[in-house]
Protein backbone atom coordinates (compact mmCIF):
# COMPACT_ATOMS: atom_id res chain seq x y z
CA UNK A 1 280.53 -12.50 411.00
CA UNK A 2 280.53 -8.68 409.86
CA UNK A 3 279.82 -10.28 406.29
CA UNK A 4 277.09 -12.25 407.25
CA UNK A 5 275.78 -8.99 409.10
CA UNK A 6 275.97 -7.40 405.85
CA UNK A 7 274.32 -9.65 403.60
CA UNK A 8 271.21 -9.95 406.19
CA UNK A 9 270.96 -5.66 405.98
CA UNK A 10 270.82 -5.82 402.75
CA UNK A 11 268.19 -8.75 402.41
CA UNK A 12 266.36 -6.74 405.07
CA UNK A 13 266.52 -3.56 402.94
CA UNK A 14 265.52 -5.00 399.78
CA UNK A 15 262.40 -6.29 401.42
CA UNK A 16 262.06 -3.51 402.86
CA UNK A 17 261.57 -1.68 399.44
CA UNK A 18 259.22 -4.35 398.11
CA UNK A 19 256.27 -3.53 400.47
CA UNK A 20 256.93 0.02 400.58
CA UNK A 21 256.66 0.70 396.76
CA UNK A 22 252.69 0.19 394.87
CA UNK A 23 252.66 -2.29 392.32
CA UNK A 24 253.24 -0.88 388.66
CA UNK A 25 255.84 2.06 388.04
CA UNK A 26 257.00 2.31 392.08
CA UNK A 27 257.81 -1.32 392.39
CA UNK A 28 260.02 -0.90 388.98
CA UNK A 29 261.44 1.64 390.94
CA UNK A 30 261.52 -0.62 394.12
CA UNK A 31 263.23 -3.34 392.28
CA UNK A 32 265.57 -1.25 390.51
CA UNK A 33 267.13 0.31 393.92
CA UNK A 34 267.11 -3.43 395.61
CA UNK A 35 268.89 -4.70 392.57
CA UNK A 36 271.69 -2.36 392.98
CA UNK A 37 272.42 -3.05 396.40
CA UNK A 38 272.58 -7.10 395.77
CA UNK A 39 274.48 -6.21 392.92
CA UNK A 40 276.79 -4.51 395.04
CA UNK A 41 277.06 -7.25 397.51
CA UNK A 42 276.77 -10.07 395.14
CA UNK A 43 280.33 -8.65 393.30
CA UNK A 44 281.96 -8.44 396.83
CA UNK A 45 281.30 -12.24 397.33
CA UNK A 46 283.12 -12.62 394.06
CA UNK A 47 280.04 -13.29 392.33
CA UNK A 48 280.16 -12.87 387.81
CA UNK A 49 279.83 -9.27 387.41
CA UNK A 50 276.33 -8.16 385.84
CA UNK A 51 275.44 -11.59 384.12
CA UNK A 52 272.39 -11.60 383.37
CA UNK A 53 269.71 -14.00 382.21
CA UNK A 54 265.85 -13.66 380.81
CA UNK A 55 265.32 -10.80 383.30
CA UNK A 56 267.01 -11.46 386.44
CA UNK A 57 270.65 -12.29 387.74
CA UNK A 58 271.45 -15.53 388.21
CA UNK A 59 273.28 -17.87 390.47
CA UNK A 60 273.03 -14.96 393.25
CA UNK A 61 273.36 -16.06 396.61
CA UNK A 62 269.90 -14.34 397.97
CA UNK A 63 267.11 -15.67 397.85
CA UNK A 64 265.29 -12.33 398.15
CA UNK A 65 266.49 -11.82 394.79
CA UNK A 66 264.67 -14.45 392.68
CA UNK A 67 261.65 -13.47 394.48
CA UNK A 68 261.47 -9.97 393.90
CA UNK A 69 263.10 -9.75 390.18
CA UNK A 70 260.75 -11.96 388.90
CA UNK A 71 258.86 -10.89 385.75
CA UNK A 72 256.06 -11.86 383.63
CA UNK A 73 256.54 -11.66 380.14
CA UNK A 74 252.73 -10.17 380.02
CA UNK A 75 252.11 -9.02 383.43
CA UNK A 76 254.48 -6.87 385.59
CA UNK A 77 254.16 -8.32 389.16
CA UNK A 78 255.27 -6.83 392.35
CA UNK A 79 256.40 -8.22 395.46
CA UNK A 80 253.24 -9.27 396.92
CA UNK A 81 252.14 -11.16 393.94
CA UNK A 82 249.81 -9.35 392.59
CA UNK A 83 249.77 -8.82 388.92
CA UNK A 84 249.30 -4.82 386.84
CA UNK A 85 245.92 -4.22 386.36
CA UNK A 86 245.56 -2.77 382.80
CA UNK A 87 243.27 0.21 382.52
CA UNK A 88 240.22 -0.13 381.22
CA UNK A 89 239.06 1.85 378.16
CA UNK A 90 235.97 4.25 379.02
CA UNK A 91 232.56 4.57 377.70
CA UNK A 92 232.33 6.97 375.00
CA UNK A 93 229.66 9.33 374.04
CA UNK A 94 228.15 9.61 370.43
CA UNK A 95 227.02 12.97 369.56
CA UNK A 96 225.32 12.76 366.02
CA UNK A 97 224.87 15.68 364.10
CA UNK A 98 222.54 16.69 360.54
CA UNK A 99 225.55 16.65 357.55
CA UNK A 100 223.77 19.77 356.32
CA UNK A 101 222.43 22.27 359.26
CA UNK A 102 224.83 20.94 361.79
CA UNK A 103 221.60 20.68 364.07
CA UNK A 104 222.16 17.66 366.53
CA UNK A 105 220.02 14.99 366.55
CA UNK A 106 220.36 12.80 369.30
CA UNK A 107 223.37 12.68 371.80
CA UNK A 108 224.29 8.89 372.67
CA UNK A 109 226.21 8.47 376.42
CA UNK A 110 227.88 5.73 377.55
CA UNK A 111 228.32 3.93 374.04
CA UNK A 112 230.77 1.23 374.97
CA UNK A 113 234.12 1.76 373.16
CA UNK A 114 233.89 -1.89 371.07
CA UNK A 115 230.45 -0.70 369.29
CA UNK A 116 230.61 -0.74 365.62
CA UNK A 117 228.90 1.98 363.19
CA UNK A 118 226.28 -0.80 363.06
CA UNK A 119 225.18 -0.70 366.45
CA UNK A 120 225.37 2.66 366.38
CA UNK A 121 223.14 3.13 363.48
CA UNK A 122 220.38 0.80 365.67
CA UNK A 123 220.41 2.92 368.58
CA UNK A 124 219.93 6.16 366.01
CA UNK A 125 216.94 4.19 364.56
CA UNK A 126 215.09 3.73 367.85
CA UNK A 127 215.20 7.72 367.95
CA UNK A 128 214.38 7.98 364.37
CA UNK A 129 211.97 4.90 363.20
CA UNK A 130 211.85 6.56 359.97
CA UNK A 131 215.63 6.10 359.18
CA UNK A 132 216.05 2.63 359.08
CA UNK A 133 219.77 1.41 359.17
CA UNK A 134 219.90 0.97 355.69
CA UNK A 135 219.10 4.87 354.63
CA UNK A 136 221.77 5.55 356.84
CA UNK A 137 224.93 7.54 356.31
CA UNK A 138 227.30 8.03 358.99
CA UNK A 139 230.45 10.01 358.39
CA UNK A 140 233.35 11.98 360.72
CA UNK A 141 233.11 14.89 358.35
CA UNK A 142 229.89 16.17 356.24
CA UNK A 143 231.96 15.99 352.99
CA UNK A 144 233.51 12.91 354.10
CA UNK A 145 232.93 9.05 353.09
CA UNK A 146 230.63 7.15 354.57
CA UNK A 147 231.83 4.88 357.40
CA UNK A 148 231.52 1.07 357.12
CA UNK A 149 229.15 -1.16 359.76
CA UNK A 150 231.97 -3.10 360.94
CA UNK A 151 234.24 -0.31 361.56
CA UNK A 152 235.20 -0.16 365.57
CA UNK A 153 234.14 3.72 367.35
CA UNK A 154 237.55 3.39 369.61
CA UNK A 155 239.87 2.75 366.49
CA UNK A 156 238.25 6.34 364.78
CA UNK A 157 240.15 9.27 365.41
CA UNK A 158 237.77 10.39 367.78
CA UNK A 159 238.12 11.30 371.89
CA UNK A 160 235.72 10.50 374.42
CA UNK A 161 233.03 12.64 372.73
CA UNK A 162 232.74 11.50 368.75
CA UNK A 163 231.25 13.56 366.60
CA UNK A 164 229.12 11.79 363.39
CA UNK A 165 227.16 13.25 360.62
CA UNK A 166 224.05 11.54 359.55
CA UNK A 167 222.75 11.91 355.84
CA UNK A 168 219.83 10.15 354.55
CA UNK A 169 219.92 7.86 351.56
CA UNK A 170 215.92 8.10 350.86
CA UNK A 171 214.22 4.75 350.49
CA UNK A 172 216.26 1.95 349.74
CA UNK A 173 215.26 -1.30 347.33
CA UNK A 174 216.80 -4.96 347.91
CA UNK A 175 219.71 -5.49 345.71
CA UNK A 176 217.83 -9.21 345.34
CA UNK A 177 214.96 -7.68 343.88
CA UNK A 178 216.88 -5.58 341.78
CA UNK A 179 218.97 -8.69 340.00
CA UNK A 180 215.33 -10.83 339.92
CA UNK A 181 213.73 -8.39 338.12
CA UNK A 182 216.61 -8.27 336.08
CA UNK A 183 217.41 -11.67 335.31
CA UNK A 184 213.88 -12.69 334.98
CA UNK A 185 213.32 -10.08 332.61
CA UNK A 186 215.96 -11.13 330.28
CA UNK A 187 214.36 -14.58 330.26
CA UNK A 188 211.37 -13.30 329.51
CA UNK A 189 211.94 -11.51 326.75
CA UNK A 190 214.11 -14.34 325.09
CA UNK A 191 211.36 -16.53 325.71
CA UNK A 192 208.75 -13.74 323.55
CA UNK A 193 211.15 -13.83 320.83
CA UNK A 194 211.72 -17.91 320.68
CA UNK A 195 208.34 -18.61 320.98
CA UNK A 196 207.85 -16.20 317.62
CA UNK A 197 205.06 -13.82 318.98
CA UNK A 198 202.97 -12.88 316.09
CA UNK A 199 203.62 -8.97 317.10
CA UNK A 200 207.43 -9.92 316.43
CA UNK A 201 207.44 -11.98 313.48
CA UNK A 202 203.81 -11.81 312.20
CA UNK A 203 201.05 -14.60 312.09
CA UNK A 204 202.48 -16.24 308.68
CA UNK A 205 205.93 -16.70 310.06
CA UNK A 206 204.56 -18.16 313.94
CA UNK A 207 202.53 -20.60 311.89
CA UNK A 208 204.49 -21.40 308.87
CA UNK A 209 208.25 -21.37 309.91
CA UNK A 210 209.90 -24.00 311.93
CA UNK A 211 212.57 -23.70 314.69
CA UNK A 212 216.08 -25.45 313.97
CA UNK A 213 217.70 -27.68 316.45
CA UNK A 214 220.42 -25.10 317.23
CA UNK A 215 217.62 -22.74 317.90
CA UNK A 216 216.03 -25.20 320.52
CA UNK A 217 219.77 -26.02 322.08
CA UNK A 218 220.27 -21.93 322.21
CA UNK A 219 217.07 -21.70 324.07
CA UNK A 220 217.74 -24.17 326.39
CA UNK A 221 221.46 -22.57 327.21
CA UNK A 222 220.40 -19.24 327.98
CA UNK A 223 217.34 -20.36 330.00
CA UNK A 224 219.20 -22.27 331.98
CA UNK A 225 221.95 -19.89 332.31
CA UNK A 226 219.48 -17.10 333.65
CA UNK A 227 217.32 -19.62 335.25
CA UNK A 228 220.57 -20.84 337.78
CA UNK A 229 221.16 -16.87 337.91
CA UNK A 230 217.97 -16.06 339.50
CA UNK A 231 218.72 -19.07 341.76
CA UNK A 232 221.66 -17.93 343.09
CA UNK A 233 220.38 -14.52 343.87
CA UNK A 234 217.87 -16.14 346.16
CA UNK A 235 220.06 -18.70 347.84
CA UNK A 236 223.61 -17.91 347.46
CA UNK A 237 224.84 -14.16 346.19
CA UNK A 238 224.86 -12.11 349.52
CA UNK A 239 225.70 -8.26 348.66
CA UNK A 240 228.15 -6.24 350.33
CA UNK A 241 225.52 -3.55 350.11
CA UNK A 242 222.26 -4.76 350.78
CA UNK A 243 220.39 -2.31 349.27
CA UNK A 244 219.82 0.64 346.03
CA UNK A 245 218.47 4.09 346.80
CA UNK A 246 214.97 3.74 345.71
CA UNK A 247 215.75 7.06 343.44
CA UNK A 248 217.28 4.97 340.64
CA UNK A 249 214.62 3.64 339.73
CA UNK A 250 212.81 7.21 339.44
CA UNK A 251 216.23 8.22 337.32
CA UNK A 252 215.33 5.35 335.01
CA UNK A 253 211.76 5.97 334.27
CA UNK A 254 212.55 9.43 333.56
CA UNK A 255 215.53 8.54 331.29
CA UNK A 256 212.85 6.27 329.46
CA UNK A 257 210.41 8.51 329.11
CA UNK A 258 212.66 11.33 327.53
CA UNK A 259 213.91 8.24 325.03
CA UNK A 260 210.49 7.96 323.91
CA UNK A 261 209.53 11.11 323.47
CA UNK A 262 212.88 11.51 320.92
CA UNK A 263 211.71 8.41 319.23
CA UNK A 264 208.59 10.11 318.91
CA UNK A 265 209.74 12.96 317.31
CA UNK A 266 211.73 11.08 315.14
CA UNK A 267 209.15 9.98 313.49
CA UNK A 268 207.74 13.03 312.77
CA UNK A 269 210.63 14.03 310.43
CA UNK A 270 208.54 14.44 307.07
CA UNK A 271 206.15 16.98 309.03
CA UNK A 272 204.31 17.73 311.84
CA UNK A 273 201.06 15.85 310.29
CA UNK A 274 203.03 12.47 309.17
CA UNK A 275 201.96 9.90 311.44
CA UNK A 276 204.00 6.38 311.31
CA UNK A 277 203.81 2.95 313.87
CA UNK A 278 206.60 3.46 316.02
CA UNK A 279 209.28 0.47 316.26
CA UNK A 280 212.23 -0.33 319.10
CA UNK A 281 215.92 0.78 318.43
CA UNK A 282 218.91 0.31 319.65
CA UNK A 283 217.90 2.60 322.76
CA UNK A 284 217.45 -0.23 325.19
CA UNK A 285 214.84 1.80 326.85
CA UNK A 286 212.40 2.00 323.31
CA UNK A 287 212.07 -1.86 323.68
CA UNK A 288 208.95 -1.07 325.69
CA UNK A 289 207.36 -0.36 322.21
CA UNK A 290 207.23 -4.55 321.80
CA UNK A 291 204.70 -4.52 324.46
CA UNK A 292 202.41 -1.37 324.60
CA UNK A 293 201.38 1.73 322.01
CA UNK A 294 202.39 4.83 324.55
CA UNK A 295 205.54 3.64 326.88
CA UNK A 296 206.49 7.10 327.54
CA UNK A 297 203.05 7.02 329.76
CA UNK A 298 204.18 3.77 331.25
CA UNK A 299 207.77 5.18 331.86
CA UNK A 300 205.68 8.49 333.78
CA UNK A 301 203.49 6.17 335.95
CA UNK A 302 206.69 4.60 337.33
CA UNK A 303 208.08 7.32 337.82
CA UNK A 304 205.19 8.80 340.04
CA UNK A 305 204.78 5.35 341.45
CA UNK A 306 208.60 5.82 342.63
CA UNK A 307 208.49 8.96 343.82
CA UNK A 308 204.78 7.95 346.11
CA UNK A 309 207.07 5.43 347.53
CA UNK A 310 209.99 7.44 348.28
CA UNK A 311 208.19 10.33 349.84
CA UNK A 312 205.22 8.34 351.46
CA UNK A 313 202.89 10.83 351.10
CA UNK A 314 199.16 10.62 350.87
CA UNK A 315 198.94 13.69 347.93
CA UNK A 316 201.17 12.18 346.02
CA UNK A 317 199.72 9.18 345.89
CA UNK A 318 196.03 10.23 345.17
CA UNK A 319 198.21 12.85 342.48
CA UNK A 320 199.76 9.15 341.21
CA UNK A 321 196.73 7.66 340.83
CA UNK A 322 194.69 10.88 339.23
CA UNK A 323 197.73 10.92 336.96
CA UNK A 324 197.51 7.38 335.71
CA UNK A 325 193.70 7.61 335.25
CA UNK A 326 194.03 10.32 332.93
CA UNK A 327 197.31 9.12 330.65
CA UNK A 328 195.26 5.67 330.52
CA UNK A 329 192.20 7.55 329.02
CA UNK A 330 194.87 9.06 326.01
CA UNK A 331 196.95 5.78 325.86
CA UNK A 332 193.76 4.01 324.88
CA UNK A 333 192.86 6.97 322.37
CA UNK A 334 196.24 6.95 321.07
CA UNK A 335 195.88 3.09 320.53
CA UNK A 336 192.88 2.95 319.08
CA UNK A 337 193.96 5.24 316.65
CA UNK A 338 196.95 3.53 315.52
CA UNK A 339 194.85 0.20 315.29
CA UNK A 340 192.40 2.25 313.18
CA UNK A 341 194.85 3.38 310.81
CA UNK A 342 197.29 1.20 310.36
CA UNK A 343 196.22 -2.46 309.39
CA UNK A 344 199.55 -4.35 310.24
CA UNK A 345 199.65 -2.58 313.41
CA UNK A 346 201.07 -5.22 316.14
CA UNK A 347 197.93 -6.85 317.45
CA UNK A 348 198.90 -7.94 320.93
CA UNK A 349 199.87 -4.49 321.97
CA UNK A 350 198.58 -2.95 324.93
CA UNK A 351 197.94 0.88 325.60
CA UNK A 352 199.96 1.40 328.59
CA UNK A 353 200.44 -1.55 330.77
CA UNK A 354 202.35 -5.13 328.92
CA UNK A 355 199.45 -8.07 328.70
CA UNK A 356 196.77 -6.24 330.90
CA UNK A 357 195.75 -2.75 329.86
């Protein structure tokens, strides 16, 4: 009988525990203090000493015990039932800052912890309409590489409060506009040379000369090869970086332009007065000279055309314009000229703009 007593105190007691301790931390603590008393009594009934078994002891005599030891291998649950209740991660807050000045720009609250750079970059754009997502660099430190779009704000080493640095990449071009004007370009100009332009070969050989089959099958190849290239830039190639700063192409008029000029003064080697038709050389960017008299005027108009777009201003444009109105008026002098003096001068060049002016 004074056993029995016993085992019912400490049933009572271990219960007792249970709905006195929170769930969480306290009812480990609960459990832990039950557990040694039932230990206690379990070994006095002559019970395996400490065997356990996936988390609790087993083949006790209380019942109390399997319902209080209990545990989920992914939730902790007290006595009552109820499962932990994991906490929550907080909104953050998005303070974005000028790379340069340090001057902030906008402050973002309650950004929710599972936004990427991308969605960050569209909530910077409805403050800014003028910085589009794609100009957009975002970075933890203003010397410090870019962050990606998919990158997650509560996996940066950042606290509530994250701190970015915006840097614009000036106007952007398609990377699909990019590779069409470059693959259609090099079909293009294939095509000029297999169909024997008279400004290539002359009249007599257009007229006169006949292609072989191996020429025909050649043609055929790299058409098709450029052809299915421009195909799959429409409906297949999809670019990790959808666009090109818009400055390139600025860079590459003005690296065209200064080619010309050299070739230009190239040809003045036998004196300042010796005037000769200028031809294309290996300089990919003198091939220009197939289609007008004056490319470095062409290579300067795209260069100001680039630079309108790029700072979308109404002065440089009407500058732009101005600018092409006058080197048109000396491309067509400097044309003439040439066609005036020299008698095998390439007929189907153009002053300053391929096939139309």
């Amino acid at each position: 009988m004074r056993e029995a007593s016993e085992d019912r105190a400490l049933v009572a007691t271990d219960r007792h525990l249970c709905r006195q301790q929170p769930a969480g931390a306290g009812a480990q603590s609960a459990l832990g203090s039950s557990l040694t008393l039932l230990r206690f009594a379990w070994e006095k009934e002559g019970g395996r000493k400490g065997e356990r078994g996936g988390g609790l002891l087993r083949d006790s005599p209380f019942p109390s015990l399997h319902r209080c030891t209990k545990v989920s291998p992914t939730a902790f649950q007290d006595c009552a039932g109820q499962p932990r209740r994991e906490q929550q991660p907080l909104d953050a807050n998005v303070e974005i800052l000028d790379y340069k000045t340090k001057k902030q720009l906008c402050f973002l609250d309650k950004v929710e912890p599972h936004a990427s750079i991308n969605d960050i970059r569209l909530m910077f754009h409805k403050f800014y309409p003028q910085w589009y997502p794609a100009r957009q660099s975002m970075r933890l430190d203003p010397k410090g590489k870019a962050l990606r779009n998919e990158e997650i704000l509560q996996r940066l080493p950042v606290g509530t409060t994250a701190t970015l640095y915006f840097k614009d990449l000036g106007p952007q071009i398609g990377w699909t506009m990019v590779f069409l004007i470059e693959y259609a370009g090099s079909l293009f100009i294939y095509l000029l040379f297999y169909l024997r332009m008279p400004f290539v070969y002359g009249l007599e050989k257009k007229l006169m000369s006949r292609r072989l089959p191996v020429v025909n099958l050649a043609c055929i190849c790299h058409s098709s090869h450029y052809i299915k290239r421009l195909i799959e830039t429409i409906f297949v190639h999809r670019f990790s970086h959808g666009t090109m700063p818009l400055k390139s192409i600025f860079k590459l008029c003005e690296a065209g332009n200064f080619s010309i000029h050299v070739e230009l003064n190239n040809l003045r080697g036998n004196g300042p007065k010796t005037r000769r038709i200028p031809y294309p050389t290996k300089n990919p960017f003198t091939w220009l000279f197939f289609f007008v008299s004056c490319p470095n005027y062409t290579y300067e108009v795209g260069a100001w055309i680039s630079f309108t777009i790029m700072t979308q201003c109404v002065p440089v444009g009407l500058f732009t314009l101005v600018g092409f109105i006058q080197m048109t008026i000396w491309a067509k002098d400097k044309h003439c000229t040439y066609v005036r003096e020299f008698k095998d001068y390439p007929s189907l060049r153009m002053p300053i703009i391929p096939f139309l002016l």
